[in-house]
C-alpha atoms as a PDB file:
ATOM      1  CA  UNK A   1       0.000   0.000   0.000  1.00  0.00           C
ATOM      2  CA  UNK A   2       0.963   3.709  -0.601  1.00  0.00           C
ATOM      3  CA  UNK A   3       2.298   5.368   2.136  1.00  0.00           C
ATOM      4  CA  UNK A   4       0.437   8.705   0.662  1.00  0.00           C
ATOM      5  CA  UNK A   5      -2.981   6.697   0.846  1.00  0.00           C
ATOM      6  CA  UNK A   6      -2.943   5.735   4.409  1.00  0.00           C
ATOM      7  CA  UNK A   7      -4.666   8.542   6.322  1.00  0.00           C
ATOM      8  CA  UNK A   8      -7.052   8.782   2.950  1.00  0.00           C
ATOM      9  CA  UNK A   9      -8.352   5.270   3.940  1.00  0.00           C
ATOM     10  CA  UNK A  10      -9.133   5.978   7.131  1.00  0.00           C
ATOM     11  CA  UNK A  11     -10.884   9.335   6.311  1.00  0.00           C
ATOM     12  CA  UNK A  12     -12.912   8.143   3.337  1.00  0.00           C
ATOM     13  CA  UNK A  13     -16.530   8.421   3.569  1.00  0.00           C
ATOM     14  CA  UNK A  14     -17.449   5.120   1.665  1.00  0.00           C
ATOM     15  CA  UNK A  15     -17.669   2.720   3.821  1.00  0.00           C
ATOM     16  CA  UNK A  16     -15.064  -0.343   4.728  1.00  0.00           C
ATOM     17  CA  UNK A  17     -16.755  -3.146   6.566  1.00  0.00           C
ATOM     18  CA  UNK A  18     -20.306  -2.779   6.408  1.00  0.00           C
ATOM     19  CA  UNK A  19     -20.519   0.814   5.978  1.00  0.00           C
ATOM     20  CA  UNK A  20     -21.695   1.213  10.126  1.00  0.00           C
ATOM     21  CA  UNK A  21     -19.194   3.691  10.389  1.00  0.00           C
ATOM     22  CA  UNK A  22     -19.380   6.397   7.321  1.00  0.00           C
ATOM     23  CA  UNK A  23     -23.427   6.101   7.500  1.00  0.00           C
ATOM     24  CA  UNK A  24     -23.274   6.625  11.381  1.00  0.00           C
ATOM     25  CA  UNK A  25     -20.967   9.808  11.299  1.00  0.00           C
ATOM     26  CA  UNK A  26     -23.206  10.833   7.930  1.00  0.00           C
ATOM     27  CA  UNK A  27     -26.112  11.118  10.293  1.00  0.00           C
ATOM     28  CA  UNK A  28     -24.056  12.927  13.009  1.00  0.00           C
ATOM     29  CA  UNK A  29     -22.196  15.064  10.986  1.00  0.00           C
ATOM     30  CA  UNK A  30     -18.922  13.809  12.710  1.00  0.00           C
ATOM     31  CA  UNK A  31     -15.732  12.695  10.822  1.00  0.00           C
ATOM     32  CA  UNK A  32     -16.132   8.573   9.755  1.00  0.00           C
ATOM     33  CA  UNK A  33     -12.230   8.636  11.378  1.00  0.00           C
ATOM     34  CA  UNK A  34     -13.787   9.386  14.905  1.00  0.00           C
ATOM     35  CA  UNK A  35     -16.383   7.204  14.792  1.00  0.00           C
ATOM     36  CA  UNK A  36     -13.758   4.413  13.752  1.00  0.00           C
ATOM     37  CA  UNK A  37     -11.712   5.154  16.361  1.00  0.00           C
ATOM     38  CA  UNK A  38     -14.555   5.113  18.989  1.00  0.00           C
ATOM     39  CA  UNK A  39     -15.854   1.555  17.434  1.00  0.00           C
ATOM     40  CA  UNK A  40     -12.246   0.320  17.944  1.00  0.00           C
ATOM     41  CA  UNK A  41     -11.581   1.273  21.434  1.00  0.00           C
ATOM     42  CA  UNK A  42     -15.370   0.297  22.328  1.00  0.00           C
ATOM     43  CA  UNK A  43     -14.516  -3.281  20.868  1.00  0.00           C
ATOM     44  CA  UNK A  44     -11.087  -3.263  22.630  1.00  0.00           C
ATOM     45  CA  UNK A  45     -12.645  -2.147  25.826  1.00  0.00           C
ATOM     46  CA  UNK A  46     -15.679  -4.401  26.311  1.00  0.00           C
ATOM     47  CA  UNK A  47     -14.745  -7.175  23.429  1.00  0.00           C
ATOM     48  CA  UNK A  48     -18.196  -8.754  22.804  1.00  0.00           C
ATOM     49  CA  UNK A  49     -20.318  -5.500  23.483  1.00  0.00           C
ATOM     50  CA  UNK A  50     -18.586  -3.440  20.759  1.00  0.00           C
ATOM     51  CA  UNK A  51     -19.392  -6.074  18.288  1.00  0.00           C
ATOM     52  CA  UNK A  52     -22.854  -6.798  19.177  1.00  0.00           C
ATOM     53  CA  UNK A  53     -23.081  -3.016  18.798  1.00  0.00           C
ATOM     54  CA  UNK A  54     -21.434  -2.629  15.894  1.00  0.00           C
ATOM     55  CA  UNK A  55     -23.543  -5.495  14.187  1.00  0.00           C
ATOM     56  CA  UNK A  56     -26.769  -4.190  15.906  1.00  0.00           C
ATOM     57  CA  UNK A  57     -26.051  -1.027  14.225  1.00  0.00           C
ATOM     58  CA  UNK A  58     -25.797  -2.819  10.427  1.00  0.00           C
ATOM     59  CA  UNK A  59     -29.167  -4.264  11.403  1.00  0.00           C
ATOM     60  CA  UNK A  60     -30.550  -1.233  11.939  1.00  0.00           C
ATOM     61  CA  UNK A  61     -29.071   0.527   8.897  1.00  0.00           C
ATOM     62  CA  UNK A  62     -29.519  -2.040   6.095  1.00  0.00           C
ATOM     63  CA  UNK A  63     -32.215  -1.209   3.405  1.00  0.00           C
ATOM     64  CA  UNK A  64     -33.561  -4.088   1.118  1.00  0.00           C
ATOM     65  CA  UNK A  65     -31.294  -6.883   2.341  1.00  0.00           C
ATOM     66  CA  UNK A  66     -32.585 -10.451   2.462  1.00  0.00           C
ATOM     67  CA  UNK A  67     -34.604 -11.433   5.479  1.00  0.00           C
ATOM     68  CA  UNK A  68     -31.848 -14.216   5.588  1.00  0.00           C
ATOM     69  CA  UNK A  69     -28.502 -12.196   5.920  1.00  0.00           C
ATOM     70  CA  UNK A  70     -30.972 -10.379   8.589  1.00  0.00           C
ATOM     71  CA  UNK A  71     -31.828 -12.711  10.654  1.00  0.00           C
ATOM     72  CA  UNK A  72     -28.092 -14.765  10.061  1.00  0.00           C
ATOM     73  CA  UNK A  73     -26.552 -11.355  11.670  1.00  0.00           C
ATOM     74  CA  UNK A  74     -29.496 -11.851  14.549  1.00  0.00           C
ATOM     75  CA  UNK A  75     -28.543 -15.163  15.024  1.00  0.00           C
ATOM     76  CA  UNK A  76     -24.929 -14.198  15.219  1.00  0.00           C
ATOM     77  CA  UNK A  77     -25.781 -11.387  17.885  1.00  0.00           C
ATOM     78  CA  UNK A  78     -27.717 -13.945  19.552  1.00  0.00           C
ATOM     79  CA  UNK A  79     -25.438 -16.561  19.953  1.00  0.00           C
ATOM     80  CA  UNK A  80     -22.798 -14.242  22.068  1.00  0.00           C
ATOM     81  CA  UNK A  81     -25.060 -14.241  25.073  1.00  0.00           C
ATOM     82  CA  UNK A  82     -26.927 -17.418  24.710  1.00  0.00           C
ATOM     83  CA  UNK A  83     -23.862 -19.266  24.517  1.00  0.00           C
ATOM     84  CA  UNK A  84     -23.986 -19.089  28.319  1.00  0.00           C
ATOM     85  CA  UNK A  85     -26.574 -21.641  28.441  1.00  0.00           C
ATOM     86  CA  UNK A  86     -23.560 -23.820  26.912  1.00  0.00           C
ATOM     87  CA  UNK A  87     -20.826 -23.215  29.284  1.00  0.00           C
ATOM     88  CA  UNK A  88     -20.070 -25.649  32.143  1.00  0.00           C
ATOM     89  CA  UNK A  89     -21.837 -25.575  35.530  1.00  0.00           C
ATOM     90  CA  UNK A  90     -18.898 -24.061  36.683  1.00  0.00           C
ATOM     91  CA  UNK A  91     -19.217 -20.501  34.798  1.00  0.00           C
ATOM     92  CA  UNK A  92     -23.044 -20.845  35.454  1.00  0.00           C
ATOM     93  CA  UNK A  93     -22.767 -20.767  39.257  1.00  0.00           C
ATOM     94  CA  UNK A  94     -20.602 -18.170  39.379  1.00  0.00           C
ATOM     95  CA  UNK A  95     -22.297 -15.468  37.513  1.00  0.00           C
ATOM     96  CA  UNK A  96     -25.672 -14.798  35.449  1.00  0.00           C
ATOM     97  CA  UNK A  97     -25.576 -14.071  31.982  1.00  0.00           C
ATOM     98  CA  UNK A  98     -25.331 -10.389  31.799  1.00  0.00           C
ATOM     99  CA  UNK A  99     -21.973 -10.456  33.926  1.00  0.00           C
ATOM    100  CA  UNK A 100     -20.621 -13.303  31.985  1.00  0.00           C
ATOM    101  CA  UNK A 101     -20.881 -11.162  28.553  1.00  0.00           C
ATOM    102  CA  UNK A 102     -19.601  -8.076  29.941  1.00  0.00           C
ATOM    103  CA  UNK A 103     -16.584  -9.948  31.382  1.00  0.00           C
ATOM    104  CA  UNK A 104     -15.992 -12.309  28.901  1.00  0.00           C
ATOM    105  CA  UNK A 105     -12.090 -11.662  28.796  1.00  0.00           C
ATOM    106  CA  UNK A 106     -12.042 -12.144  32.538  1.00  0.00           C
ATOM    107  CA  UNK A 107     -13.925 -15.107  32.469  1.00  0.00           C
ATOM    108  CA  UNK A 108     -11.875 -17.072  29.984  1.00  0.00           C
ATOM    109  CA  UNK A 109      -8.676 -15.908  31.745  1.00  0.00           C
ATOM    110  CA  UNK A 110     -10.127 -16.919  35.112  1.00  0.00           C
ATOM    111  CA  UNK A 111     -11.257 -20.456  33.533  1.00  0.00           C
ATOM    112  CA  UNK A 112      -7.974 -20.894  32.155  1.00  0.00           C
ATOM    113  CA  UNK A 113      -6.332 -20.773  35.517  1.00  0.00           C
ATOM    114  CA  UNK A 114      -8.125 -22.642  37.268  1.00  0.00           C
ATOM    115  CA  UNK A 115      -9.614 -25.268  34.961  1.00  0.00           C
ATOM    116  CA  UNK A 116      -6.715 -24.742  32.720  1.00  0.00           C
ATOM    117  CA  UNK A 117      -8.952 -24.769  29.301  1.00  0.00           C
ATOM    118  CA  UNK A 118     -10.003 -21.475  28.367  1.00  0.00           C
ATOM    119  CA  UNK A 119     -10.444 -22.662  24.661  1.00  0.00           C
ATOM    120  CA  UNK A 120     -13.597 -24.608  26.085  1.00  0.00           C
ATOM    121  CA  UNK A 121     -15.470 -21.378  26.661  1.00  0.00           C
ATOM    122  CA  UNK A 122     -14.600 -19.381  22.989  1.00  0.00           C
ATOM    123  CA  UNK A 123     -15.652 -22.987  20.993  1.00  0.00           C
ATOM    124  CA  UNK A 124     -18.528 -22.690  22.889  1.00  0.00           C
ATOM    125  CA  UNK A 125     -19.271 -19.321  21.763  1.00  0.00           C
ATOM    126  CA  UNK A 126     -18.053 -19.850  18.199  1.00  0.00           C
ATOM    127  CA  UNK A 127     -20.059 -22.857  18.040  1.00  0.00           C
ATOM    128  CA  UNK A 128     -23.544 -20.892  19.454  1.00  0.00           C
ATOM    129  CA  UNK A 129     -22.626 -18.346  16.692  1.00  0.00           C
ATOM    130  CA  UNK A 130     -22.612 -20.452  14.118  1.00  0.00           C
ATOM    131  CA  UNK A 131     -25.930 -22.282  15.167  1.00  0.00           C
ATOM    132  CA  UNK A 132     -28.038 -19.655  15.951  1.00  0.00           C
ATOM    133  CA  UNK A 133     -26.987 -17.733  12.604  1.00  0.00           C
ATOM    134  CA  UNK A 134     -27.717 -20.875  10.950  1.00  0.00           C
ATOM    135  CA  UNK A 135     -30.935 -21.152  12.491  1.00  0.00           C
ATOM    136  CA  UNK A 136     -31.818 -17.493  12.046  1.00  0.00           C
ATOM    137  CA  UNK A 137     -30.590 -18.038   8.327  1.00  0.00           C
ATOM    138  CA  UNK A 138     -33.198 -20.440   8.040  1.00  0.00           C
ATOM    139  CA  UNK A 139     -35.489 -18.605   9.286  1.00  0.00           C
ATOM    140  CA  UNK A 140     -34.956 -15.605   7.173  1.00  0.00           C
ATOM    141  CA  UNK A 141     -34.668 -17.765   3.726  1.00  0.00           C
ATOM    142  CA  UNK A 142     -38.189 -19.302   4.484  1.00  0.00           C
ATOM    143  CA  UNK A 143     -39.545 -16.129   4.732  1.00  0.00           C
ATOM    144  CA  UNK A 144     -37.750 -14.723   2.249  1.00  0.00           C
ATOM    145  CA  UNK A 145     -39.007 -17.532   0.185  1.00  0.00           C
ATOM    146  CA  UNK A 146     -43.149 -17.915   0.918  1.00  0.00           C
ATOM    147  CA  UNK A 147     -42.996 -13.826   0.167  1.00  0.00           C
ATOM    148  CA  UNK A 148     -45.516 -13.090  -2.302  1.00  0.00           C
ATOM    149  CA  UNK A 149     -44.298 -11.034  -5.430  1.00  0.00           C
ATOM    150  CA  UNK A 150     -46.149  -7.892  -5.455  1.00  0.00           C
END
């Protein structure tokens, strides 16, 4: 890449991963590099929070998608937190579900040491991704599907 095009990429309006970013600072009137920025330290702050927002906020700007990418990126959003239901009794009597997705980092570190397989917890999480987006997917491309042409 060209050194001269650096700061331009990060400036641009268009947008670079799903476009959350340029149409969100559109609306505000801010620069798309501050709302970037905020996105990134939100995601490196609170890791699963800044993605479920970040995803929640492509849901809520997408205009004539499928109903299955829709409700794949629900399923995807949904899987984060309901993959508590698939942790071990262990992580389950320690904490409910809301403190177990805001300290996700914490709790895989804490796992690790004592259990000493923090891996367990992220397939676990991976895994409830990919079923609930699968499910949601479903979902979505039998609706999508029984949708009468107007």
């Amino acid at each position: 890449m060209d050194t001269q095009n650096i700061p331009t990429f990060f400036t641009r309006p268009e947008k670079s991963l799903f476009g959350v970013c340029s149409k969100l600072s559109h609306k505000l009137g801010l620069a798309p590099v501050g709302v970037r920025i905020a996105f990134i330290v939100l995601t490196f702050l609170f890791i699963p929070l800044g993605v479920i927002a970040y995803f929640g906020l492509y849901l809520a700007t997408v205009q004539n998608k499928s109903r299955m990418v829709i409700f794949g990126f629900v399923g995807v959003l949904l899987g984060i937190p309901l993959s508590y239901y698939f942790q071990s009794d262990i992580i389950k009597n320690l904490m409910g579900m809301f403190s177990y997705v805001g300290n996700l980092p914490d709790v895989v570190d804490g796992y690790n040491g004592f259990i000493g397989n923090g891996v367990d917890i992220v397939f676990n999480i991976v895994l409830s991704m990919v079923v609930f987006a699968l499910v949601g997917g479903t979902i979505g491309y039998f609706m999508d599907k029984k949708e009468i042409p107007k």
